[in-house]
Structure formats: C-alpha cells, structure tokens
N, C-alpha and C. Protein backbone atom coordinates (compact mmCIF):
# COMPACT_ATOMS: atom_id res chain seq x y z
N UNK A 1 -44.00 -25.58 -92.08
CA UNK A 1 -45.05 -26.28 -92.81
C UNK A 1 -46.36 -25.50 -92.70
N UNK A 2 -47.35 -25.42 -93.69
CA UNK A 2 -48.43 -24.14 -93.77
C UNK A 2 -49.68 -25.73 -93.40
N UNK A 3 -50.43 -24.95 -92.34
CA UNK A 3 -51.71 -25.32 -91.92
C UNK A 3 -52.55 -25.39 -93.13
N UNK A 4 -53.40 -26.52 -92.83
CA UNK A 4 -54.83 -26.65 -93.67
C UNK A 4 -55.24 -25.67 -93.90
N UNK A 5 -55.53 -24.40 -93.44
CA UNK A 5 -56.42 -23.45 -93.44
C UNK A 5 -55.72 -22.30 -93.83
N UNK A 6 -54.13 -22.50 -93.70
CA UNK A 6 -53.25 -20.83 -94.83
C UNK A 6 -53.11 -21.41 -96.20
N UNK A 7 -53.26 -23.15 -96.48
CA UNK A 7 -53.09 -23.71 -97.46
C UNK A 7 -54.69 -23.13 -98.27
N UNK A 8 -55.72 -23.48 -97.77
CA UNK A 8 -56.93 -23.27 -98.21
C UNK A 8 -57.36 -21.40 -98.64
N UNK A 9 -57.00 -20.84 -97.42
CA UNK A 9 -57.14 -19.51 -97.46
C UNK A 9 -55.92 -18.94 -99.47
N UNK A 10 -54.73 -19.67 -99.14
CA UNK A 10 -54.16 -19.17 -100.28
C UNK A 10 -54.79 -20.22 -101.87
N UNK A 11 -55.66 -21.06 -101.58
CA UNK A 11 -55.84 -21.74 -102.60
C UNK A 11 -57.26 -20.59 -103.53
N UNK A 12 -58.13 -20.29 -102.42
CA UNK A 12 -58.97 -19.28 -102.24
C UNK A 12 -58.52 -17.90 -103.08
N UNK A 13 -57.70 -17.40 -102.68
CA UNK A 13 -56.79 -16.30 -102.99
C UNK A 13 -56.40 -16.41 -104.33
N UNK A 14 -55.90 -17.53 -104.77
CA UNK A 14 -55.30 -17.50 -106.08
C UNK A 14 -56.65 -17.88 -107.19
N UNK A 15 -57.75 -18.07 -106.44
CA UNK A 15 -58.91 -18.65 -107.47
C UNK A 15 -59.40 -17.09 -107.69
N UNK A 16 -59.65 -16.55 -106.41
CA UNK A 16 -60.24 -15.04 -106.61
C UNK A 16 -59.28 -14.65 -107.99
N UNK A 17 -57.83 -14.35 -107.87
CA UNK A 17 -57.33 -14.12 -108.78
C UNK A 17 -57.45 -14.22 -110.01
N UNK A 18 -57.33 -15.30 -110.22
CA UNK A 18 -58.28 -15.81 -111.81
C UNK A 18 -58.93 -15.18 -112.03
N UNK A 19 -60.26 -15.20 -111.52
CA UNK A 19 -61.36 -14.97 -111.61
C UNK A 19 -61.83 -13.36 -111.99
N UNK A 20 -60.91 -12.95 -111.00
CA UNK A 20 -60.68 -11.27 -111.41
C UNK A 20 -60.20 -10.61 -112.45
N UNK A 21 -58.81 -11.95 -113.24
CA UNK A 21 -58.63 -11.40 -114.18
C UNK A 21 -59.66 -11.63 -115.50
N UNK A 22 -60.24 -12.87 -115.44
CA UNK A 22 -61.29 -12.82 -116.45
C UNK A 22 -62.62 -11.77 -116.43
N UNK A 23 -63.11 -11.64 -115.37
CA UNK A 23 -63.94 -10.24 -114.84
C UNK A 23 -63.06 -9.15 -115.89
N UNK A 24 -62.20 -8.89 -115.47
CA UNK A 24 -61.54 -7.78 -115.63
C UNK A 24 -61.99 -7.86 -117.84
N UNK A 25 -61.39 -8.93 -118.07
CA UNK A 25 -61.07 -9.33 -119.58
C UNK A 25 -62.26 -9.12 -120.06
N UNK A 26 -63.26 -9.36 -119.41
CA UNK A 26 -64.85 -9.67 -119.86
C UNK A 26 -65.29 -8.09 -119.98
N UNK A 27 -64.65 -6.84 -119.36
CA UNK A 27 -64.89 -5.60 -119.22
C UNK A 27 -66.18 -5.70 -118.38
N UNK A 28 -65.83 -6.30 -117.53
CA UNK A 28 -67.42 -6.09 -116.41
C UNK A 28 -66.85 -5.04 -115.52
N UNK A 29 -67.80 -4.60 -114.83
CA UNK A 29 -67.40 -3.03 -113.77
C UNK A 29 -67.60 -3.59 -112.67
N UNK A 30 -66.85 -2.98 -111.63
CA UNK A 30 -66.57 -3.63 -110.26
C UNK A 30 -68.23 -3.32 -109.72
N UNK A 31 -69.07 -2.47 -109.81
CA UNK A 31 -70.64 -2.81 -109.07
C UNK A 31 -71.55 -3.81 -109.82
N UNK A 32 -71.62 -4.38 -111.14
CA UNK A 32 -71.94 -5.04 -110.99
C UNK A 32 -71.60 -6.68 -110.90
N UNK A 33 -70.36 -6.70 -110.36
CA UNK A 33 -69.23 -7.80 -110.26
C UNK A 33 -70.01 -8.00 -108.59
N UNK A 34 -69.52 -6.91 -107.82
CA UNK A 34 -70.13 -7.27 -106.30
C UNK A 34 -71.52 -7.51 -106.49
N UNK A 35 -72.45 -7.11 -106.84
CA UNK A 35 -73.72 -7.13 -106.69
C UNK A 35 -73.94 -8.51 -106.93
N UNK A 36 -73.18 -9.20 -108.27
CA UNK A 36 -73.76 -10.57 -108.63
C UNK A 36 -73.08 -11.56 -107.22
N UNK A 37 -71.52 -11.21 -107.13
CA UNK A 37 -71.09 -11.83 -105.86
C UNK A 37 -71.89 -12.32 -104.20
N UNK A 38 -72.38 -10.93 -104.51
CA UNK A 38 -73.63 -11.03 -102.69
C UNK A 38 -74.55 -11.44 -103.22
N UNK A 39 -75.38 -11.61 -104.66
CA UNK A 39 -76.25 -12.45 -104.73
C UNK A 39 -76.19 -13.96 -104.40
N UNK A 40 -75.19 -14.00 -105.21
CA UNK A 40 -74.81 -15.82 -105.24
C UNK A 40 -74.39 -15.88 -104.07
N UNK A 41 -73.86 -14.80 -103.43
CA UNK A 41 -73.18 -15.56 -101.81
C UNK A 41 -74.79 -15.89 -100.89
N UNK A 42 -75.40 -15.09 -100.97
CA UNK A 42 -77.11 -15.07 -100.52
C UNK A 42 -77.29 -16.40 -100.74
N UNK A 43 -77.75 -16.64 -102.18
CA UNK A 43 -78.58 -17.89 -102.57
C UNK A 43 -77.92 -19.00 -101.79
N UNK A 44 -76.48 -18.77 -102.08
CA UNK A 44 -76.07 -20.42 -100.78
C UNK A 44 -76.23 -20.58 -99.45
N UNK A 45 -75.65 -19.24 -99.38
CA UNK A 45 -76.08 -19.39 -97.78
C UNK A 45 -77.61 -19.58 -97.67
N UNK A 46 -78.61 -19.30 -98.41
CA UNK A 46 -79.78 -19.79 -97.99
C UNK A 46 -79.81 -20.98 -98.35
N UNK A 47 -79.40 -21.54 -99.32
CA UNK A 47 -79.91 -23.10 -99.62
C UNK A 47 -78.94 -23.99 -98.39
N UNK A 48 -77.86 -23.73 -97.89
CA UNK A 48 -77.60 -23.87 -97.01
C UNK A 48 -78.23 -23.92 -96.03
N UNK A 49 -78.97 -22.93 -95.58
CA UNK A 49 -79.57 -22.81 -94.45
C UNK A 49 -81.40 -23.52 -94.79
N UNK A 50 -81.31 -23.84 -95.70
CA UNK A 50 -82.56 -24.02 -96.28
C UNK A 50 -83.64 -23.14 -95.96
N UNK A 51 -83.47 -22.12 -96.21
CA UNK A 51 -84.43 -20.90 -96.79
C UNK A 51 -84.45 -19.63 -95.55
N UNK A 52 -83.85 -20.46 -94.52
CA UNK A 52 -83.92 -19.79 -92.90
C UNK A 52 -83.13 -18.66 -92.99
N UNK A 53 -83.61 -17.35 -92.76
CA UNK A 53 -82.49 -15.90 -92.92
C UNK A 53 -81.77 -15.85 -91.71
N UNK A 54 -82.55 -16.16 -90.60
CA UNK A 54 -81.46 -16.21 -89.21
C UNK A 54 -80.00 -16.56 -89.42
N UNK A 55 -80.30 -18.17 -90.19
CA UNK A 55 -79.23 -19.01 -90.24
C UNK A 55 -78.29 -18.83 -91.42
N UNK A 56 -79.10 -18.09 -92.68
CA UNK A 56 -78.53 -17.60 -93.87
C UNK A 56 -77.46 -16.14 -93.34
N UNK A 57 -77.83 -15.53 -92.61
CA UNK A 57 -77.42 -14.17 -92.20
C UNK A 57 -75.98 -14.63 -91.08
N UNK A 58 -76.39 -15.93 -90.40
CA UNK A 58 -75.07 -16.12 -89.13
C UNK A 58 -73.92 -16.79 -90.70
N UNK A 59 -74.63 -17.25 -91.40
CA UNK A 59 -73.47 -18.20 -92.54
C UNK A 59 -72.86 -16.99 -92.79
N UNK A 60 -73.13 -15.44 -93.53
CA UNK A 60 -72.56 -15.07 -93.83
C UNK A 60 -72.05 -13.52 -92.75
N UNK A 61 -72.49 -14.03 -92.20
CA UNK A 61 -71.82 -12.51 -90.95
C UNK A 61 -72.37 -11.05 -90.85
N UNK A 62 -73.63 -11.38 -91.01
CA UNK A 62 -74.63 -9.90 -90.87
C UNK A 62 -75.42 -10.62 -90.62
N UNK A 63 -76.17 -9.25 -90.12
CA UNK A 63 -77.28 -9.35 -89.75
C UNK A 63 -78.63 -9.23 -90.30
N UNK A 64 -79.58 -10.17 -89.46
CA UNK A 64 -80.88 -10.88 -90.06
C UNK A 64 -81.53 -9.62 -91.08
N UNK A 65 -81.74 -8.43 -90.53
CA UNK A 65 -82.18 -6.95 -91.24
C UNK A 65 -81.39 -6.79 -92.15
N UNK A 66 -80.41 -6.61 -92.66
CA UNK A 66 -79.62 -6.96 -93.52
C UNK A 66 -79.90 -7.49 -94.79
N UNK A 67 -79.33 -8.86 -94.32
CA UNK A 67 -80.20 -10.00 -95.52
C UNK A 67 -81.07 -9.85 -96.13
N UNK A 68 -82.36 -9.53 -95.04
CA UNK A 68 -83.49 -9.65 -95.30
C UNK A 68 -84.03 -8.33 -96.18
N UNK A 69 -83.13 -7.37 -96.24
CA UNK A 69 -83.32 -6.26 -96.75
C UNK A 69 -82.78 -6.84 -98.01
N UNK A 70 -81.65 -7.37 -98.41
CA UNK A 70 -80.68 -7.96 -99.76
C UNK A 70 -81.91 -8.39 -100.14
N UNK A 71 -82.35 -9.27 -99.73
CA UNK A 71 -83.28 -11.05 -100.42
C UNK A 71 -84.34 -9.79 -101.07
N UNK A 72 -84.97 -8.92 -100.00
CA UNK A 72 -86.07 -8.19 -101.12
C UNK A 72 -85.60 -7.43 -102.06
N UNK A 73 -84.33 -7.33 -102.04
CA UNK A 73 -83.64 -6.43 -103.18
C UNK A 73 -83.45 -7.14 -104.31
N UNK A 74 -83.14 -8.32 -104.46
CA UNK A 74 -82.52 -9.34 -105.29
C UNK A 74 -84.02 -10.41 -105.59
N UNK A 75 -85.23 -9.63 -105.16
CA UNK A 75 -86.33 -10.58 -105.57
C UNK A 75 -85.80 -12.10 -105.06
N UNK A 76 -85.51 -12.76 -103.91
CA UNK A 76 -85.30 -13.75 -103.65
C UNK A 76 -86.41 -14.49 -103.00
N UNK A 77 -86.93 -15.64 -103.32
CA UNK A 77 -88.11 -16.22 -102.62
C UNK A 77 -87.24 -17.07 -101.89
N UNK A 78 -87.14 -17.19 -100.22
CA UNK A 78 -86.92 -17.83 -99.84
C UNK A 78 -87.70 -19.54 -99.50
N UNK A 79 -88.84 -19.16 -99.87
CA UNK A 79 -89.97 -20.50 -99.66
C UNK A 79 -89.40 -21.34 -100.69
N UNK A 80 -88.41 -21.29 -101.90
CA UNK A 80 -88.05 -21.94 -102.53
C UNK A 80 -86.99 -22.74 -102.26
N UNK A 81 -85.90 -22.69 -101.12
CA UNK A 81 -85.37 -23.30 -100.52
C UNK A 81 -85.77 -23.96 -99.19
N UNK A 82 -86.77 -24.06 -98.91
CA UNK A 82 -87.53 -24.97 -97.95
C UNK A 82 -87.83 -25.84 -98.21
N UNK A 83 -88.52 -25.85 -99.83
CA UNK A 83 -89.18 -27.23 -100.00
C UNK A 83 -88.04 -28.03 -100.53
N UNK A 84 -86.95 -27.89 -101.07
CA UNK A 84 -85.53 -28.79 -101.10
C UNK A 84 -85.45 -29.63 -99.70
N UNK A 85 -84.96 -30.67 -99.52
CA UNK A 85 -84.82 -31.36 -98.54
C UNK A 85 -83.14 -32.12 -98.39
C-alpha cells in the first residue's frame, strides 16, 4: 500500500508532466520556463512567509543571500506581502 506522501509526491509528478507537455506545445524554452518557475516559487514562499526572506529562503531551501539576491533580480517588493494579514 503507497504512503500519503509517494501518493502525493507521484500526484506532483504526473501534474509536472502535463504541464511540461503544454510548455513544451506552447514552444516556450526551458530558461525562460525556470526563470518564471523560481519566480512564482519566490512570490509564495514569500506570501507565505509574509514578506520575511529568512523564512521565505528556509520555505524554499537556500539561502537568505540567495533569495535576496533573486527578489532584486525579479524586482520583488517584499513590503507588499507584509501588509496582507
């Protein structure tokens, strides 16, 4: 019997899939496919974290210099997820 989490991990897996093949259909190029990917992965993990890079950076598994280097790359205002409550 497959655990919650090989069930989830393969539910995951088969969405990437999709998703890749429409990417693919759409003729988008794999840099700017990742680039939009780590954006949007950014923006949640900050609204998540509500605007905090410490906590945005542990959500996604790098480090604070890092991020914080992304967010000025990607023009991200983090003060805009603070005032959300």
């Amino acid at each position: 019997m497959k655990t919650e989490s090989r069930k989830s991990e393969e539910n995951i897996r088969e969405t990437l899939e999709r998703i890749i093949e429409q990417v693919m259909d759409a003729g988008l190029y794999w840099p700017e496919v990742c680039s939009e990917i780590e954006r949007i992965f950014i923006l949640k993990s900050l609204s998540r974290s509500r605007g905090f890079i410490n906590q945005a950076a542990a959500i996604m598994g790098m480090h604070r210099n890092t991020i914080a280097a992304k967010i000025q790359e990607y023009d991200i205002d983090c003060r805009a997820f603070r005032k959300k409550a």
